[in-house]
Every structure is written in C-alpha cells, then in structure tokens.
N, C-alpha and C. Protein backbone atom coordinates (compact mmCIF):
# COMPACT_ATOMS: atom_id res chain seq x y z
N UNK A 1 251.56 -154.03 78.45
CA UNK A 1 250.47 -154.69 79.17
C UNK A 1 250.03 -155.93 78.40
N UNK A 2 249.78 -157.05 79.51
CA UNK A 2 249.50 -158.11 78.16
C UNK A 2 248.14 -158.37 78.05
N UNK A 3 247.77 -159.16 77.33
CA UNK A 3 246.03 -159.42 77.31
C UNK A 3 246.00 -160.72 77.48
N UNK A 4 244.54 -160.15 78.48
CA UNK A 4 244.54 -161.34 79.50
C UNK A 4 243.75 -162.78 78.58
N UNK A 5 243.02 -162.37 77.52
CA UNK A 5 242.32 -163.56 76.44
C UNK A 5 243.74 -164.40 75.71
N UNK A 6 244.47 -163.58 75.73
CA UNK A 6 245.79 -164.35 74.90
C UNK A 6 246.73 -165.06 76.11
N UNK A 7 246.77 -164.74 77.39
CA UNK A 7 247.10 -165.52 78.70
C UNK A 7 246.59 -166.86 79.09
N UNK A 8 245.36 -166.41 79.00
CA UNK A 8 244.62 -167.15 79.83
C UNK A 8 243.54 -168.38 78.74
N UNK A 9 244.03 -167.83 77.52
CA UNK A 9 243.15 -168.50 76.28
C UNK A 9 241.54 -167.92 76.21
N UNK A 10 240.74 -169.01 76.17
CA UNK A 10 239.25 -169.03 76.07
C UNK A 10 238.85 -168.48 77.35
N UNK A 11 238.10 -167.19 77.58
CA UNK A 11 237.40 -167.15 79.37
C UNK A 11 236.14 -167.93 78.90
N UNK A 12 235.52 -168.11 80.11
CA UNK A 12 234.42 -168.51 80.27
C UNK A 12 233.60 -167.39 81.16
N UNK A 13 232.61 -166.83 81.19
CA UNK A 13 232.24 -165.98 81.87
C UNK A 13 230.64 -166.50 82.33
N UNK A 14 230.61 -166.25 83.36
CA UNK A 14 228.77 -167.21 83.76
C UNK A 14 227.84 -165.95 83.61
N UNK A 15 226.70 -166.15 83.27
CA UNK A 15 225.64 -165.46 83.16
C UNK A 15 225.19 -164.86 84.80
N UNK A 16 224.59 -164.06 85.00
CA UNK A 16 224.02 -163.62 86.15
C UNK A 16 223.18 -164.26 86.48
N UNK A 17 222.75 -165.07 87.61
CA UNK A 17 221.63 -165.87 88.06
C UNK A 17 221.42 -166.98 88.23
N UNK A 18 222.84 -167.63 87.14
CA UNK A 18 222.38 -169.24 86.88
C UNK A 18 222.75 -170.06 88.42
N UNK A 19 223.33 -169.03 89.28
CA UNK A 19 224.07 -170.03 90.44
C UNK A 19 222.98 -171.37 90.94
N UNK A 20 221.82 -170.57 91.23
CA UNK A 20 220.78 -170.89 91.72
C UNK A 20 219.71 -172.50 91.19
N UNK A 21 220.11 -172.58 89.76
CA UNK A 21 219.57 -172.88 88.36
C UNK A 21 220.59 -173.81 88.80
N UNK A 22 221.92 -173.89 88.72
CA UNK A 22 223.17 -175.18 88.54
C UNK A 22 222.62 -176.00 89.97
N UNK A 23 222.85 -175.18 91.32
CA UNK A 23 222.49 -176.13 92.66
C UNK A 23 220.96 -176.68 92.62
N UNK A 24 220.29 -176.00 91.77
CA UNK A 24 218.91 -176.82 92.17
C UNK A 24 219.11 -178.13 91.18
N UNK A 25 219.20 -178.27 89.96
CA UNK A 25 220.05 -179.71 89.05
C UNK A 25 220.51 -180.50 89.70
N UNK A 26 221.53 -180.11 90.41
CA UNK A 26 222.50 -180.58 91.20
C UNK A 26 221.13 -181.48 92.32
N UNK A 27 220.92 -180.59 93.37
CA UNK A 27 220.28 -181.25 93.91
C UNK A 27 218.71 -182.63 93.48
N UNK A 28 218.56 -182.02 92.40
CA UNK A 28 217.04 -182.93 92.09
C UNK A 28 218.30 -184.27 91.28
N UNK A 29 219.24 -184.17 90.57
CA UNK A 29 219.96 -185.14 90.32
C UNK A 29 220.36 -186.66 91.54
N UNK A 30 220.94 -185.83 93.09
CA UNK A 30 220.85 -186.43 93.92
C UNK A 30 219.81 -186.87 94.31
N UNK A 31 218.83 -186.51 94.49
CA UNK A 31 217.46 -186.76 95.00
C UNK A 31 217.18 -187.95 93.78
N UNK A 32 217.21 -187.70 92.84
CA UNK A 32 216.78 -188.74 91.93
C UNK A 32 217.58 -190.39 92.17
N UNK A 33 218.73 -190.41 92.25
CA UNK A 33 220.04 -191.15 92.41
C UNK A 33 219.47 -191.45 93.73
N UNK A 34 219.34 -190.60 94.76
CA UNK A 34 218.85 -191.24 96.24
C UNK A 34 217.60 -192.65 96.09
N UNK A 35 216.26 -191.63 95.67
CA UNK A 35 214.89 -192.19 95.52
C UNK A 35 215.26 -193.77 95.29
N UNK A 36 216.12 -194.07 93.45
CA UNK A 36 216.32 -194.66 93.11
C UNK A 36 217.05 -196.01 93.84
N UNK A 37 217.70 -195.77 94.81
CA UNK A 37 218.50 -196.89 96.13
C UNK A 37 217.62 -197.22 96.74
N UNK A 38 216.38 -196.49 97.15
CA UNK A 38 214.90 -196.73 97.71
C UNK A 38 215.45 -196.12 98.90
N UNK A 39 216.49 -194.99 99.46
CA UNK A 39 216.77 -194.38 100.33
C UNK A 39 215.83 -193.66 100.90
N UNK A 40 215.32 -193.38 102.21
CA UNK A 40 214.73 -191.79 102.39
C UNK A 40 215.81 -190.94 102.76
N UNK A 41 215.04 -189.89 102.79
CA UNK A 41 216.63 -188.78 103.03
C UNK A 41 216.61 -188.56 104.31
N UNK A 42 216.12 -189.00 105.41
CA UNK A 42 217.01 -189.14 106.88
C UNK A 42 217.88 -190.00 106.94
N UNK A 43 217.73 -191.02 106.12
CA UNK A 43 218.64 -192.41 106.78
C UNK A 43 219.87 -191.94 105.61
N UNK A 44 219.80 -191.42 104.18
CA UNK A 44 220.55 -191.13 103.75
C UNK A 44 221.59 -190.37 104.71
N UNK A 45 221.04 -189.24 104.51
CA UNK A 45 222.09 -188.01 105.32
C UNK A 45 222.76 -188.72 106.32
N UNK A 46 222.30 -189.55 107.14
CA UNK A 46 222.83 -190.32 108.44
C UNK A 46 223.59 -190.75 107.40
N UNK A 47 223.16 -191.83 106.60
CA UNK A 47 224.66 -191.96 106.14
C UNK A 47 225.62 -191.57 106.05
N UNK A 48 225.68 -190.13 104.68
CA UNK A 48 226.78 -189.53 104.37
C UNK A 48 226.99 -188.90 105.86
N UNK A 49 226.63 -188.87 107.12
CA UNK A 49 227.39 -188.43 108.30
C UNK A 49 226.82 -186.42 107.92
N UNK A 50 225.81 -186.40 107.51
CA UNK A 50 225.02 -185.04 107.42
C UNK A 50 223.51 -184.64 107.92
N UNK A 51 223.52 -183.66 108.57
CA UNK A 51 222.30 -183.38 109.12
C UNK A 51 221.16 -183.49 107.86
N UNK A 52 220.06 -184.15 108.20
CA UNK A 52 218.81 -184.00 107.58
C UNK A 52 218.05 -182.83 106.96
N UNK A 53 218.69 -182.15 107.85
CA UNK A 53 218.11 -180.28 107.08
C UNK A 53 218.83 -180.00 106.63
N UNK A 54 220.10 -180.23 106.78
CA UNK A 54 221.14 -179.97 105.48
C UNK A 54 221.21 -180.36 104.57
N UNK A 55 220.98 -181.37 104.72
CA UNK A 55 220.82 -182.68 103.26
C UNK A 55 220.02 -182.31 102.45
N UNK A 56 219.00 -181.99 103.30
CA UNK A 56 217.26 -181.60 102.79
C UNK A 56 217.27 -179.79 101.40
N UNK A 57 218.02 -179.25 102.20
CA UNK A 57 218.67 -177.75 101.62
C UNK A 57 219.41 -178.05 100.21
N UNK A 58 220.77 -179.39 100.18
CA UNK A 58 221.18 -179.58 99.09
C UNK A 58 220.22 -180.08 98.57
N UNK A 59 219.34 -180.89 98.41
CA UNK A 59 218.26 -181.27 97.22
C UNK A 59 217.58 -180.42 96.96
N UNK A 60 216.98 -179.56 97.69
CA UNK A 60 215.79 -178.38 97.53
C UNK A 60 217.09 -177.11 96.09
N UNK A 61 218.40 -177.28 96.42
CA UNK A 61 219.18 -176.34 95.95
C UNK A 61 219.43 -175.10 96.77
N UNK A 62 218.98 -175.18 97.70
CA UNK A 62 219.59 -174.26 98.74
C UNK A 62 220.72 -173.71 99.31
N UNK A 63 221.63 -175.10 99.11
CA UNK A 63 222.72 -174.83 99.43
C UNK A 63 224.15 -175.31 99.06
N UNK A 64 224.89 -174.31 98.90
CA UNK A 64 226.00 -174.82 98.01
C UNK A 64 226.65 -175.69 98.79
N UNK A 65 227.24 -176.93 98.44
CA UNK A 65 227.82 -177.57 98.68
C UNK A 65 229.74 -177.74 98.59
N UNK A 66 230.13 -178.40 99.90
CA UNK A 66 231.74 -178.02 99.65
C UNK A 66 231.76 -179.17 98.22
N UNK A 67 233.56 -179.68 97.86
CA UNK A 67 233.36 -181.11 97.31
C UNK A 67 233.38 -182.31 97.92
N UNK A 68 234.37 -181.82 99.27
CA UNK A 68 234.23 -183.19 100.40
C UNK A 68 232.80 -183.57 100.48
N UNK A 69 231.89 -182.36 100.78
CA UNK A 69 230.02 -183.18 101.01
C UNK A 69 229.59 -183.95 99.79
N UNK A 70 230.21 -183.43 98.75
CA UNK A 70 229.59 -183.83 97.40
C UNK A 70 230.37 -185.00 97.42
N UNK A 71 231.72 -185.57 97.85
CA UNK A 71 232.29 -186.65 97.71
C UNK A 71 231.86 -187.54 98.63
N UNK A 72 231.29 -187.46 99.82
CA UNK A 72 230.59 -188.20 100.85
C UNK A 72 229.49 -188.38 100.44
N UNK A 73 228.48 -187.87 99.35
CA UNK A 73 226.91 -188.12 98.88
C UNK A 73 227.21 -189.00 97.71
N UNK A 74 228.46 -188.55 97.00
CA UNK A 74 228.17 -189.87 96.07
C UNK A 74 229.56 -191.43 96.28
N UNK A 75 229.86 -190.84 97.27
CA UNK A 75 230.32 -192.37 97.91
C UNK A 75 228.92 -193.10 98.11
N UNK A 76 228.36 -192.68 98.99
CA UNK A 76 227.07 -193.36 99.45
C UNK A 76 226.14 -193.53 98.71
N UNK A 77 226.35 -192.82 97.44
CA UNK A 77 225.34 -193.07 96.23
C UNK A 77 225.98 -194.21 95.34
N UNK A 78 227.08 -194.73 95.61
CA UNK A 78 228.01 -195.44 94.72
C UNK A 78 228.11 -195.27 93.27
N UNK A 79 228.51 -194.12 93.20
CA UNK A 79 228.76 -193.26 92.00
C UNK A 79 229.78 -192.75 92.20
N UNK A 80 230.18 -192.06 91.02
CA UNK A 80 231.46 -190.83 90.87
C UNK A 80 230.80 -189.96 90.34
N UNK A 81 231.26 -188.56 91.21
CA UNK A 81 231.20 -187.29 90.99
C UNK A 81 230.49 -186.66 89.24
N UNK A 82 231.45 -187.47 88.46
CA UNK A 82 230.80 -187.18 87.14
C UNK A 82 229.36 -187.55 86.46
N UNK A 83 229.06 -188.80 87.11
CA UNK A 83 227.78 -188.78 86.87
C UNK A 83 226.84 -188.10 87.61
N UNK A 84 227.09 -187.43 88.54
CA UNK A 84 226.00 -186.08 89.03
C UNK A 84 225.83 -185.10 88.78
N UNK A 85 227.37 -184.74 87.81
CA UNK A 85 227.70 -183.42 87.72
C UNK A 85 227.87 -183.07 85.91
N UNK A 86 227.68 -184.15 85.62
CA UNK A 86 227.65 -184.27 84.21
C UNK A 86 226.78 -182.85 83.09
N UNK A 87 227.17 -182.12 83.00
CA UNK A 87 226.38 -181.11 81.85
C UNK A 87 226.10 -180.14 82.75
N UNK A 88 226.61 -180.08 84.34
CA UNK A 88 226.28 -178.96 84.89
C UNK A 88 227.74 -178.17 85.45
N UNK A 89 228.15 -176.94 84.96
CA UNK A 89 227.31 -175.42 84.21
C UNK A 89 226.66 -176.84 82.83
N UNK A 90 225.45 -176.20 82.16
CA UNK A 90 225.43 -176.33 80.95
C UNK A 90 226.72 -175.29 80.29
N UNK A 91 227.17 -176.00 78.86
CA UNK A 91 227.81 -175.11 78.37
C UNK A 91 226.99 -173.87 77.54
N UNK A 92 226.07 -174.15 77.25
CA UNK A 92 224.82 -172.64 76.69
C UNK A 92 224.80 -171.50 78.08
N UNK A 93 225.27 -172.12 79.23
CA UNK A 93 225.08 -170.96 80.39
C UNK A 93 226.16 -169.89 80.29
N UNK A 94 227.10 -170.41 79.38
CA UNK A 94 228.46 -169.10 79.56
C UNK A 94 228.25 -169.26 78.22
N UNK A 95 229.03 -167.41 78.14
CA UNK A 95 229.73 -166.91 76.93
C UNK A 95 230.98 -166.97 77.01
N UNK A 96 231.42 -167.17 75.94
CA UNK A 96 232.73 -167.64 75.55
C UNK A 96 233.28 -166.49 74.80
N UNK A 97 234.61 -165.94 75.46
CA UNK A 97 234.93 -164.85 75.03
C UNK A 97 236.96 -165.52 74.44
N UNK A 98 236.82 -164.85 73.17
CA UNK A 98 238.02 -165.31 72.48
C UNK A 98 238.45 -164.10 71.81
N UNK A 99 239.50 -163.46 72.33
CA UNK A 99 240.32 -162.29 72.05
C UNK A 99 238.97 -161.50 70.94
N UNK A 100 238.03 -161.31 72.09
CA UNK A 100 237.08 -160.23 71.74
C UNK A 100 236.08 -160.54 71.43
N UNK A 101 236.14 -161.51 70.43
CA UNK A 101 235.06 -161.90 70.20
C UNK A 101 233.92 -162.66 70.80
N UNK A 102 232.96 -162.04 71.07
CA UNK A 102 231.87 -162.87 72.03
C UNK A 102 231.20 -163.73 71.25
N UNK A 103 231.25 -165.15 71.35
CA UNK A 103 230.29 -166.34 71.21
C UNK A 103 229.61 -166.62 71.93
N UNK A 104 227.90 -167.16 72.00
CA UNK A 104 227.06 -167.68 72.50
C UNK A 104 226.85 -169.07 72.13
C-alpha cells in the first residue's frame, strides 16, 4: 500500500468553516476594486452580463462563484484574477501535513 503524503507530497487540508470567511474577502475585495472605478453595482453587474442580486450575493459572500464569473468581474474590473485573489485561502487557514507530521 503506498502512502498517500509520499504521493502526493505536502497535503493541504482546510480548516472547518473557513469556506464562508474566504467568499466573504473575496467579495468585499471586489466591492472595494468596484467602489474604487466609481461603479455602482447595478451598472456593474450589467456589465459583467450578471444579475444584480447575484452580483449583490458575490460581494455580501454569499455565493460561490464559478471562475468564468470571476473572469468576467475582473475583466471589467481591469485586473487579473491575482490581484483579487491574492492571500486568499490565507496560508495560516490550512494545516500542512508532511508524512505525519502536522504543522500549523
């Protein structure tokens, strides 16, 4: 049988809860990046070609987002992906497990 830490190298394993914690970042990041264009978020969403209550859900963190939506919000934000997404997971949110040994 082989082991799966020596396969697969370093796991990363997420904490229970943080899902919630990463999409709301996520969203107040956009919202910030929006504000900042002097956008409101109807005419935004019209932009990216997304309903207003949907739009409204990703900023609040409501709702997970595919990457196509996330690639249509920061087209229109004239950004790349990395600067929205930058430090989110934090890396303090996972434990890092290395042939047993658990690091925090």
């Amino acid at each position: 049988m082989w082991n799966r830490s020596d396969k697969l190298g370093a796991l990363r394993i997420q904490k229970m809860g943080n899902d919630k914690v990463e999409l709301l970042r996520l969203g107040r990041r956009i919202q910030i990046e929006r504000k900042d264009l002097g956008f409101n978020q109807s005419v935004f969403a019209k932009d990216c070609g997304l309903n207003r209550s949907y739009f409204g859900g990703i900023e609040r963190g409501e709702r997970n987002l595919t990457f196509a939506v996330l690639c249509k919000i920061c087209k229109t934000l004239r950004c790349d992906i990395a600067q929205v997404t930058r430090g989110i997971p934090r890396s303090s949110d996972y434990i890092r497990v290395v042939k047993g040994d658990y690091r925090y």
